[in-house]
N, C-alpha and C. Protein backbone atom coordinates (compact mmCIF):
# COMPACT_ATOMS: atom_id res chain seq x y z
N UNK A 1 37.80 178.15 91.43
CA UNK A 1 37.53 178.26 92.85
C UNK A 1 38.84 178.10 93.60
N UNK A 2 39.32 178.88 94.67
CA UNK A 2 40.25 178.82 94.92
C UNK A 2 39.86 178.31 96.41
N UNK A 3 41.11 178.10 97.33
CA UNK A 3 41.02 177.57 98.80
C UNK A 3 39.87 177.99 99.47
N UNK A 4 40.11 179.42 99.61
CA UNK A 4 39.32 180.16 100.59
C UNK A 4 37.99 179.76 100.31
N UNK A 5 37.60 179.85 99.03
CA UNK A 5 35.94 179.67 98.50
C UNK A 5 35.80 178.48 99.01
N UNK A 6 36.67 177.04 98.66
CA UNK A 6 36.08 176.08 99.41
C UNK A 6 35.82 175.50 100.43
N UNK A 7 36.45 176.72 101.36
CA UNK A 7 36.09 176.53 102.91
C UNK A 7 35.24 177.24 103.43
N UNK A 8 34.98 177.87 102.54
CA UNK A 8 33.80 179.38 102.72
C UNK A 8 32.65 177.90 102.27
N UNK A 9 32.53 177.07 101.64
CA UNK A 9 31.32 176.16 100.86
C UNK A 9 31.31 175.50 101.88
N UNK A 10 32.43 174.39 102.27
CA UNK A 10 32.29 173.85 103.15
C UNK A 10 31.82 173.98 104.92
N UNK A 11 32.22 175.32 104.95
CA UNK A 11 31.46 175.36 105.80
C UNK A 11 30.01 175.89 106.07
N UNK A 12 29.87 176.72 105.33
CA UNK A 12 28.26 177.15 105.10
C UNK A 12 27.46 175.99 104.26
N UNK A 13 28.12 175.52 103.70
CA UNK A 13 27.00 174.28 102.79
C UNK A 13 26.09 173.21 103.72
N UNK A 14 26.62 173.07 104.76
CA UNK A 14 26.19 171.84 105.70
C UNK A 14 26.25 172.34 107.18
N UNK A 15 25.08 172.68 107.85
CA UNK A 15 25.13 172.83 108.89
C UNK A 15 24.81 171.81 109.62
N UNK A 16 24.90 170.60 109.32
CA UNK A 16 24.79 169.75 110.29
C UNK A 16 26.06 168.74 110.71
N UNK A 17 26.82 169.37 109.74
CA UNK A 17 28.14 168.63 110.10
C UNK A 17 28.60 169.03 110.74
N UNK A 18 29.72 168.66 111.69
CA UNK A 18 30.41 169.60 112.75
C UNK A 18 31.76 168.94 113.25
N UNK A 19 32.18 168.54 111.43
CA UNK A 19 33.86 168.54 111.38
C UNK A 19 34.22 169.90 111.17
N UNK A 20 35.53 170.14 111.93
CA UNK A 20 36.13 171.42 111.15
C UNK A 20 37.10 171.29 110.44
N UNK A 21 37.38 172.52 110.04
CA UNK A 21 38.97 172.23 109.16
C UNK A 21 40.16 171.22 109.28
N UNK A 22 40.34 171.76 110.67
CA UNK A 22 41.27 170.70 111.09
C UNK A 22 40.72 169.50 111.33
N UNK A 23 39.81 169.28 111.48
CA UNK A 23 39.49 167.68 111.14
C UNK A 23 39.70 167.01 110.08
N UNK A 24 38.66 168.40 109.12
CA UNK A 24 39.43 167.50 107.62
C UNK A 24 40.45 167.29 107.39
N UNK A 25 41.20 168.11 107.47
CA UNK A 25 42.97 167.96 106.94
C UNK A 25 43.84 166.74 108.03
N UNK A 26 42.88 166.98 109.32
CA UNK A 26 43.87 165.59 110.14
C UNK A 26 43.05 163.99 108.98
N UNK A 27 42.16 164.34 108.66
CA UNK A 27 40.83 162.64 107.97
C UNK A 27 42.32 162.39 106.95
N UNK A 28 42.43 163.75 105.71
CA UNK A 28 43.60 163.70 104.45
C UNK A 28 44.79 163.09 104.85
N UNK A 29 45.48 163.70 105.90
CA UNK A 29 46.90 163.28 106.28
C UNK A 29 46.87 162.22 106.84
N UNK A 30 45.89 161.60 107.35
CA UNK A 30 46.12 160.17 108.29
C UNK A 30 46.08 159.20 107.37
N UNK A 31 47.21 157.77 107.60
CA UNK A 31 47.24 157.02 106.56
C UNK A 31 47.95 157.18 105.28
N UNK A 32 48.00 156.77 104.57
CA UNK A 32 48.86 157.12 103.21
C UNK A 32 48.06 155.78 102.27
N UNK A 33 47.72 156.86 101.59
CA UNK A 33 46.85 156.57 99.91
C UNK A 33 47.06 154.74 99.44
N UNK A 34 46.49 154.19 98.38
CA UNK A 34 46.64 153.15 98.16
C UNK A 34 47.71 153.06 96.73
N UNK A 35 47.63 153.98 96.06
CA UNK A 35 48.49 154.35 95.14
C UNK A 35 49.92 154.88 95.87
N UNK A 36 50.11 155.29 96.63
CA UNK A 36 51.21 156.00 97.46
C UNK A 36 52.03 154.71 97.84
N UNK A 37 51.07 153.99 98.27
CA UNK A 37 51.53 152.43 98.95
C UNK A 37 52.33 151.58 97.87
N UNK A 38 51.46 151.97 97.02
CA UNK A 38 52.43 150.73 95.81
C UNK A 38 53.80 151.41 95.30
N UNK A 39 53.49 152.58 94.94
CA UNK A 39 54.62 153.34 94.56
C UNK A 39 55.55 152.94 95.26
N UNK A 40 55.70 152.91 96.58
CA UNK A 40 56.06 153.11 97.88
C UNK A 40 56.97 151.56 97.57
N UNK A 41 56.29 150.58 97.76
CA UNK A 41 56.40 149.02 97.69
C UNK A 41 57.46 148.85 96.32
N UNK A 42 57.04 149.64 94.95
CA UNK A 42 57.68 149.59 93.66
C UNK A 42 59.21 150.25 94.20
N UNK A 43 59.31 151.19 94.62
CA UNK A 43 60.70 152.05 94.91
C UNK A 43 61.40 150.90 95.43
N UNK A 44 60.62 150.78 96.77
CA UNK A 44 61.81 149.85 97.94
C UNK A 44 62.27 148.58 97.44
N UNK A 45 61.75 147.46 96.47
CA UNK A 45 61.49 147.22 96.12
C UNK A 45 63.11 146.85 94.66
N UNK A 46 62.56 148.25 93.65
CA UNK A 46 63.76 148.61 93.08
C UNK A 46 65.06 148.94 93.89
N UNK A 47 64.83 149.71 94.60
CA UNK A 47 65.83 149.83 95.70
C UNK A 47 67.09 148.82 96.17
N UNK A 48 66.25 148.26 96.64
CA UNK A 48 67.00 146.77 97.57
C UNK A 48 67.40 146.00 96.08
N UNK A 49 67.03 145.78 95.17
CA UNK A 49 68.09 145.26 93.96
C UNK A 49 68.93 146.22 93.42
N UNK A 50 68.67 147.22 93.84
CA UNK A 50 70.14 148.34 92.88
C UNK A 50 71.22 147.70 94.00
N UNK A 51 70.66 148.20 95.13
CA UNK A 51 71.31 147.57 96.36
C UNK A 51 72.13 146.79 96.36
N UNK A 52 71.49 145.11 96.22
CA UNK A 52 71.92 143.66 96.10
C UNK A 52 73.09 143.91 95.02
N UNK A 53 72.27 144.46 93.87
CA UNK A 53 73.74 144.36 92.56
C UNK A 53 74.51 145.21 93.22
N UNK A 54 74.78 146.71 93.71
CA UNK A 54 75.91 147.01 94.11
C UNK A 54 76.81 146.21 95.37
N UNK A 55 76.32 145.93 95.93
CA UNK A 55 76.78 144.83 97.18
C UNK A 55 77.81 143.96 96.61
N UNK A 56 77.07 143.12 95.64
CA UNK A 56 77.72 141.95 95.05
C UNK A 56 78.42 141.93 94.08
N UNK A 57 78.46 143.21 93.10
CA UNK A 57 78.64 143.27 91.80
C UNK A 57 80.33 143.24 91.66
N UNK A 58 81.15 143.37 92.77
CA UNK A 58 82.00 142.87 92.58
C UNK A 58 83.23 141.76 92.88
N UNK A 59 82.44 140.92 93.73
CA UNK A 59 82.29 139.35 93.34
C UNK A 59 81.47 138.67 92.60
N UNK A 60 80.59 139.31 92.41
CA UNK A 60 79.65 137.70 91.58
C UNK A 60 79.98 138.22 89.74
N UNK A 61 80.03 139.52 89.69
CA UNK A 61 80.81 139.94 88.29
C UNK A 61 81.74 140.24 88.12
N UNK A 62 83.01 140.04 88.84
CA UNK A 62 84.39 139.80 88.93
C UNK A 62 84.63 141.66 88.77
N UNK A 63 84.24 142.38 89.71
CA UNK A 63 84.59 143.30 89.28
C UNK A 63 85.99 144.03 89.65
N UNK A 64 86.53 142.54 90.40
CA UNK A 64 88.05 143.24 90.63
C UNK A 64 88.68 143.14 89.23
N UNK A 65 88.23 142.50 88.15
CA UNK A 65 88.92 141.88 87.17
C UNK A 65 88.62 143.52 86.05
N UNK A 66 87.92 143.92 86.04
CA UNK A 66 87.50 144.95 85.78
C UNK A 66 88.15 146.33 85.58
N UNK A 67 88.00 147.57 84.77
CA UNK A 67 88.64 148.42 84.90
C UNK A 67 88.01 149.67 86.16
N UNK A 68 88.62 150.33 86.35
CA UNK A 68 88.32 150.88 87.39
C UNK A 68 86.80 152.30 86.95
N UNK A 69 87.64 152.23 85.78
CA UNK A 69 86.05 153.18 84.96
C UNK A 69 85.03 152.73 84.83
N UNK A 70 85.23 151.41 85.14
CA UNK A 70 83.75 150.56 85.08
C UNK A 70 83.30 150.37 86.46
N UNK A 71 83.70 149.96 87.54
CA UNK A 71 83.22 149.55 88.50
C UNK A 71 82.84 151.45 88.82
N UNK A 72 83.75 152.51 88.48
CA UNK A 72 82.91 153.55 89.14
C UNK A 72 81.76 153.99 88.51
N UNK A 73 81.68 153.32 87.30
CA UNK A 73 80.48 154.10 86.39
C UNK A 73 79.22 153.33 87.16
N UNK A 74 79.28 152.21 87.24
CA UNK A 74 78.29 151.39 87.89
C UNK A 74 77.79 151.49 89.45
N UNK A 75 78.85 151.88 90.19
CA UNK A 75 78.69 152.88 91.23
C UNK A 75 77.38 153.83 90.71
N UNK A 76 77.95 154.69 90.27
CA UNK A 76 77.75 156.51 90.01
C UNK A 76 76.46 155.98 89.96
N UNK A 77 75.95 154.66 88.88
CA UNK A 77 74.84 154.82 88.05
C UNK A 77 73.77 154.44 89.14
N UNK A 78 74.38 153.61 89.71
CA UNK A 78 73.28 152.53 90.87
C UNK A 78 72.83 154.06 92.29
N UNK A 79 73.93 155.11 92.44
CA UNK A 79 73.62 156.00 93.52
C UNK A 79 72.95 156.72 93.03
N UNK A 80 72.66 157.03 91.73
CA UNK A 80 72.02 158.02 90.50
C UNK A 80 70.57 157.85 90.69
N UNK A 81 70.20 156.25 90.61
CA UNK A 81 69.06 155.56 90.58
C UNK A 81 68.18 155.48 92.10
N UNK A 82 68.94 155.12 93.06
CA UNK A 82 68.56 155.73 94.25
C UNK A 82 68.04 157.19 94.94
N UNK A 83 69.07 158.08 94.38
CA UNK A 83 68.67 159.25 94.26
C UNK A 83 67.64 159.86 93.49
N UNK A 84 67.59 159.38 92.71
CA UNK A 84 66.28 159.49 91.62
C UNK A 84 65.03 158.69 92.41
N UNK A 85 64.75 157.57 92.81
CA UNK A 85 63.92 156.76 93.60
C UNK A 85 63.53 157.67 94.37
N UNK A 86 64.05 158.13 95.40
CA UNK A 86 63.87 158.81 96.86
C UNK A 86 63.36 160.21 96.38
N UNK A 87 63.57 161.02 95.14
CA UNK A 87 63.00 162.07 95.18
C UNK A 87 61.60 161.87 94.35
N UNK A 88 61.47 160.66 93.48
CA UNK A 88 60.17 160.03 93.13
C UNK A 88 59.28 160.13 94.07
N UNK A 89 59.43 159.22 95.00
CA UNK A 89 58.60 159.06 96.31
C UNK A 89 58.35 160.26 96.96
N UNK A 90 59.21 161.66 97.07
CA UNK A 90 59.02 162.66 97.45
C UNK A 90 58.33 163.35 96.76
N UNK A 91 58.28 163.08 95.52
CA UNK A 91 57.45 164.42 94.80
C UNK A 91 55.82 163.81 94.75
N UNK A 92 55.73 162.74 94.67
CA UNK A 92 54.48 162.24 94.71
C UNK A 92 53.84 162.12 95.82
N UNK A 93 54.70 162.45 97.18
CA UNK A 93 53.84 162.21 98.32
C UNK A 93 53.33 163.73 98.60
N UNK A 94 53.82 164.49 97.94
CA UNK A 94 53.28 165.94 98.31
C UNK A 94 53.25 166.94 97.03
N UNK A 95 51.57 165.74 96.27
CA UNK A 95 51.41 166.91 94.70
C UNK A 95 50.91 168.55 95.00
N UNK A 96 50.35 168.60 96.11
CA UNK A 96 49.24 169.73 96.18
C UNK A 96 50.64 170.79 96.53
N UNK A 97 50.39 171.67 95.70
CA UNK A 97 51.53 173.03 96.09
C UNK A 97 51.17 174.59 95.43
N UNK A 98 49.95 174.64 95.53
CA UNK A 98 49.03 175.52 94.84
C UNK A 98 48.67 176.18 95.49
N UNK A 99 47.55 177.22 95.35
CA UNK A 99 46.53 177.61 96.16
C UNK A 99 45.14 177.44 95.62
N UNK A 100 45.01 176.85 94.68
CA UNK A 100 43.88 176.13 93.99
C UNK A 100 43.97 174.99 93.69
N UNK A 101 43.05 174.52 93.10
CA UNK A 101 43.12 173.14 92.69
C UNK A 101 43.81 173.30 90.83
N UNK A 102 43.31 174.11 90.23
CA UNK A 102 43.89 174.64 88.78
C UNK A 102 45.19 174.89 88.93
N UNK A 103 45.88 175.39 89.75
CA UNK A 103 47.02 175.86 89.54
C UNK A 103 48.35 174.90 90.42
N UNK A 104 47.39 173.97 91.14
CA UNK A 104 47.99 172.91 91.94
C UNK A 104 48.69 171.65 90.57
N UNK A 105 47.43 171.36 89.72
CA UNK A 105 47.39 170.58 89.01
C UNK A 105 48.40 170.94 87.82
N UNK A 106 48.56 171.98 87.51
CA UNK A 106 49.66 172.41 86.66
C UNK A 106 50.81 172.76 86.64
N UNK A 107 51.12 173.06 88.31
CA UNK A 107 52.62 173.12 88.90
C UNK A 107 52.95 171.61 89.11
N UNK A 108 51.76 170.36 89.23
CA UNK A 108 52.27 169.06 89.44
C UNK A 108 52.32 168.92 87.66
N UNK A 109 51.59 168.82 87.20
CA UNK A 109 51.71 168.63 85.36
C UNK A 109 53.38 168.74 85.35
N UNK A 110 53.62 170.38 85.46
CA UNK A 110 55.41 170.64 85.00
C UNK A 110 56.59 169.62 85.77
N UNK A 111 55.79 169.10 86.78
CA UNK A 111 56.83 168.69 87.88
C UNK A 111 57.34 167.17 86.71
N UNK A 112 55.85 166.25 86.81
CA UNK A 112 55.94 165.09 86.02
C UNK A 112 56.91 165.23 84.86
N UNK A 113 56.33 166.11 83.57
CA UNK A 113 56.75 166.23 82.51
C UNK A 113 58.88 166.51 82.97
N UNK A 114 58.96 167.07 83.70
CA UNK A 114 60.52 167.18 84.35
C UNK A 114 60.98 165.43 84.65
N UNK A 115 60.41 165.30 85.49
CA UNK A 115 60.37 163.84 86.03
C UNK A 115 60.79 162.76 84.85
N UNK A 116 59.58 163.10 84.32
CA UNK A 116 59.59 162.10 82.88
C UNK A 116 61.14 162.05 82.13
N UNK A 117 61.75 163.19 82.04
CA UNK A 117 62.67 163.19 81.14
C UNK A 117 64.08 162.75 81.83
N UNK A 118 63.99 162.84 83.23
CA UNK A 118 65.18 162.86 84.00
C UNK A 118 64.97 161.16 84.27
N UNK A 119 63.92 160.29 84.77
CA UNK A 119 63.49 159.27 84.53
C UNK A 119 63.57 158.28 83.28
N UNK A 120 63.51 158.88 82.28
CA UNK A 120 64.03 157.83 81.44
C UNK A 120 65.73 158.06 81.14
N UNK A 121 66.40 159.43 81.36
CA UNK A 121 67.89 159.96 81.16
C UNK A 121 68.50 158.87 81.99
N UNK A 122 68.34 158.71 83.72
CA UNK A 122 68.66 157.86 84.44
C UNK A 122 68.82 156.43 83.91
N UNK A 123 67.42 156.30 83.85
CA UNK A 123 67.28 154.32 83.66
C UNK A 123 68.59 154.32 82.22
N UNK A 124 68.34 154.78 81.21
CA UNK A 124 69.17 154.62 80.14
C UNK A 124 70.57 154.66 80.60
N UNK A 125 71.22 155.48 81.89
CA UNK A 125 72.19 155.62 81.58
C UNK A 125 73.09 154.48 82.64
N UNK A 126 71.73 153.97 83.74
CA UNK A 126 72.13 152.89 84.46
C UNK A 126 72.19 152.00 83.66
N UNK A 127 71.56 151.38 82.30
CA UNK A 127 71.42 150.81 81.55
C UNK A 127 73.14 150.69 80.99
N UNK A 128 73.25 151.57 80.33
CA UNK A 128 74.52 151.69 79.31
C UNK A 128 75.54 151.83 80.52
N UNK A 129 75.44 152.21 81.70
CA UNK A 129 76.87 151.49 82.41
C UNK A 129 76.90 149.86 83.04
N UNK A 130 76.01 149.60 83.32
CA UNK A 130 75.88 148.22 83.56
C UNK A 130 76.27 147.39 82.30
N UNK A 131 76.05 147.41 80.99
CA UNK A 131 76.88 147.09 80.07
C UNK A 131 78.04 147.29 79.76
N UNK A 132 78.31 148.69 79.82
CA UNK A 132 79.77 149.00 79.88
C UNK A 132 80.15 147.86 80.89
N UNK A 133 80.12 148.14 82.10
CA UNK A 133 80.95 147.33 83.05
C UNK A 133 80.76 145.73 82.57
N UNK A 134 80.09 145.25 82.10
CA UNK A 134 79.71 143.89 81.53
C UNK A 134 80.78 143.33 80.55
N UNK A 135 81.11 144.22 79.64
CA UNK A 135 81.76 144.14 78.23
C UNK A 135 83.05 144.89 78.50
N UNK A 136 83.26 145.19 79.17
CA UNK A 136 84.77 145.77 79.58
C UNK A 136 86.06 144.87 80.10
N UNK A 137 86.73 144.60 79.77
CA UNK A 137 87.83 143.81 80.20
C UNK A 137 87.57 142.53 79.18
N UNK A 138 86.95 142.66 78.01
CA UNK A 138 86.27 141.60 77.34
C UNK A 138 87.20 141.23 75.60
N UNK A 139 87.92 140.43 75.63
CA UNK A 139 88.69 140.58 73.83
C UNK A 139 87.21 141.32 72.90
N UNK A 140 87.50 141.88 72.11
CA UNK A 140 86.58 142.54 71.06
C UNK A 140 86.88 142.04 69.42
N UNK A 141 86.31 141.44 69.04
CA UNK A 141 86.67 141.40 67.38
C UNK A 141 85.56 141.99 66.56
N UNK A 142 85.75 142.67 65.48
CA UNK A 142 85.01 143.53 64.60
C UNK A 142 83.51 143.09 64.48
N UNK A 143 83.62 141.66 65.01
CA UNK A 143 82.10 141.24 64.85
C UNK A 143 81.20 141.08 65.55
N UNK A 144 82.01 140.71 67.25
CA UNK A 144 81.25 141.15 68.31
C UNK A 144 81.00 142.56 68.82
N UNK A 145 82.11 143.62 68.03
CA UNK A 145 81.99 144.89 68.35
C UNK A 145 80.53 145.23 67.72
N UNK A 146 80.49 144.70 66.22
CA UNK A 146 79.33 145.38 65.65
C UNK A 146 78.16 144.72 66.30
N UNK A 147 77.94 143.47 66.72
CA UNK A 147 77.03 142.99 67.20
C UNK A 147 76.91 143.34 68.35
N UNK A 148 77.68 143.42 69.32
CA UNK A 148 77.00 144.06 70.62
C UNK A 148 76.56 145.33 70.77
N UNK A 149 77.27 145.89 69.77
CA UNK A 149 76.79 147.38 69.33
C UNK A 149 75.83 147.70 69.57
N UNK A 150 75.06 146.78 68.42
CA UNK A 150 74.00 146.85 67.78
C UNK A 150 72.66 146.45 68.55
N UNK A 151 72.88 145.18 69.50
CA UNK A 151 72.23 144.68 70.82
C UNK A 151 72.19 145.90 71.32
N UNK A 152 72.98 146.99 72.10
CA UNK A 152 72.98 147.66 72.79
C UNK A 152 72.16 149.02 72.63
N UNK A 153 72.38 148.91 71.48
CA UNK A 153 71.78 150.41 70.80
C UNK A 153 69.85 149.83 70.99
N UNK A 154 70.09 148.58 70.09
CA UNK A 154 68.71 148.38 69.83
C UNK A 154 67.65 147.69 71.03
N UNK A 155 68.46 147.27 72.37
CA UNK A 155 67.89 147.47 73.51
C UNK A 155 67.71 148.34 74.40
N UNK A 156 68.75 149.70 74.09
CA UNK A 156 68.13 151.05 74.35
C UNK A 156 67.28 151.42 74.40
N UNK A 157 66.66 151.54 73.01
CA UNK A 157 65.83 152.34 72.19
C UNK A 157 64.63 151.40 72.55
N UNK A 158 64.60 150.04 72.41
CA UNK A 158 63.37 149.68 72.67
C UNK A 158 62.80 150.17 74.56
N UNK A 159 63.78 150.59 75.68
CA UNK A 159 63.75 150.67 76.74
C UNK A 159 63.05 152.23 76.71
N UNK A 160 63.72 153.20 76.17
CA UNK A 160 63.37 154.23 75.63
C UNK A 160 62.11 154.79 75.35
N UNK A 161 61.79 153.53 74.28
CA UNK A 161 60.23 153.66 73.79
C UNK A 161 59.53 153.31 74.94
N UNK A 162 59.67 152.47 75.52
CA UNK A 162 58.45 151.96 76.42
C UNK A 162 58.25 152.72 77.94
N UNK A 163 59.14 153.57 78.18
CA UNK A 163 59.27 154.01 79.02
C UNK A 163 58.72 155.38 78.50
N UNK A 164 59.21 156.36 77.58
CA UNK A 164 58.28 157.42 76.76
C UNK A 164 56.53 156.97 76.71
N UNK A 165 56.34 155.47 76.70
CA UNK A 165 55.19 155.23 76.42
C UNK A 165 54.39 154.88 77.91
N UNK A 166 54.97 154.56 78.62
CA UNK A 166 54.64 154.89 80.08
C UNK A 166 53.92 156.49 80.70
N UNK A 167 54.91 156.87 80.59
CA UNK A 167 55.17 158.53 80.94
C UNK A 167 54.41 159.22 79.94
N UNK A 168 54.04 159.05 78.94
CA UNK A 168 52.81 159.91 78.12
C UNK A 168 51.76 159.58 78.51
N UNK A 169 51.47 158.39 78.75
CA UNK A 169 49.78 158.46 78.88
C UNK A 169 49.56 158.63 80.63
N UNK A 170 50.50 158.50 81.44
CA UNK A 170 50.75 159.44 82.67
C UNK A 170 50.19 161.19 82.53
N UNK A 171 51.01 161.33 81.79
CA UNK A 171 50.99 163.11 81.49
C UNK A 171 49.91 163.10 80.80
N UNK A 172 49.23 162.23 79.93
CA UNK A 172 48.29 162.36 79.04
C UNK A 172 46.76 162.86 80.10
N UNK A 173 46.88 161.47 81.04
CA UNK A 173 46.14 161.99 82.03
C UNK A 173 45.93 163.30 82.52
N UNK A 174 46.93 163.86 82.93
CA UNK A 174 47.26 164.95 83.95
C UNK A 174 46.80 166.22 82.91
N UNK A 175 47.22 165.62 81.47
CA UNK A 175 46.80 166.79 80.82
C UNK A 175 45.25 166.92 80.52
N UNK A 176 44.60 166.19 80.79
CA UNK A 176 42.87 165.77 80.44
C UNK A 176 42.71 166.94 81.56
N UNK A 177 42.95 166.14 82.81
CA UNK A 177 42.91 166.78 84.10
C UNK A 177 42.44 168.16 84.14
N UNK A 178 43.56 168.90 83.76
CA UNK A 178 44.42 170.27 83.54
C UNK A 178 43.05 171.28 83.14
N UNK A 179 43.17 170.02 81.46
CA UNK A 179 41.98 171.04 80.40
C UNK A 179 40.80 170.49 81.06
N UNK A 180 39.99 170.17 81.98
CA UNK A 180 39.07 169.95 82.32
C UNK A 180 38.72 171.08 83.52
N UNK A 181 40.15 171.07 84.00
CA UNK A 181 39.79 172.15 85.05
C UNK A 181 39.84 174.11 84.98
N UNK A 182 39.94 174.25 83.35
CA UNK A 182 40.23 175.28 82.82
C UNK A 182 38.93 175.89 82.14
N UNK A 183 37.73 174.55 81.77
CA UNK A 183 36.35 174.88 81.38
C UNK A 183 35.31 175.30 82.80
């Protein structure tokens, strides 16, 4: 069923109602969702601590002491993460981009599954510069090399996983969705 049909239903289905279109669509747009809200609350939220650490990060982590590849990587990574935030909040405040509901749901499906991958690329890589800058300017001996290494790698990967494991059963949803709206 596409747009037109459901305004063709809606309005012949009920003659005793006597909202119109534009009513409905002013009822949809007024307010913002309860899910929208948290999202909303989660961003700003993350936000204002990427924030705080960039603010401070170079006094309270000596980042004058620091090499200069580090304090910019930690930059790059923290404006990366913001930028990523702000187009989060954008893509979710406006899923419908269809002209059906089938084909709405599957141009948002591709959007996520994009999302997903650029979303965990980010966090990982704010991740691995915030360490970098941590461990930089730091003596190294063969044993803290292999051991922080090894911390690093293996707190990756566990970040990795759980975040893949987030974002699938997200999409998992969307994909139920999808095939439900295809029968």
């Amino acid at each position: 069923m596409d747009l037109d049909e459901l305004k063709s239903h809606y309005r012949d289905g009920n003659e005793n109602n006597q909202k119109s279109f534009e009513k409905l669509r002013n009822m949809m747009t007024k307010g913002t969702p309860p899910v929208l809200k948290a999202v909303k609350r989660q961003l700003i939220f993350e936000s204002a601590v990427w924030v705080a650490i960039l603010a401070t990060f170079h006094n309270i982590f000596d980042g004058n002491l620091k090499p200069a590849y580090a304090n910019a990587l930690v930059i790059v990574a923290v404006v990366t993460l913001l930028i990523h935030n702000l187009l989060e909040y954008r893509s979710i405040q406006f899923p419908v981009s269809g002209n059906n509901l089938k084909e709405s749901v599957s141009k948002y499906l591709k959007k996520v599954k994009a999302y997903a991958f650029s979303s965990i690329s980010t966090r990982v890589f704010a991740y691995v510069s915030v360490m970098v800058f941590l461990f930089s300017g730091t003596s190294v001996t063969p044993q803290k090399l292999y051991l922080g290494g090894s911390a690093l790698v293996l707190t990756c990967f566990i970040q990795v996983f759980l975040l893949r494991k987030v974002w699938h059963r997200k999409i998992s949803k969307l994909e139920d969705i999808a095939d439900g709206l295809k029968e």
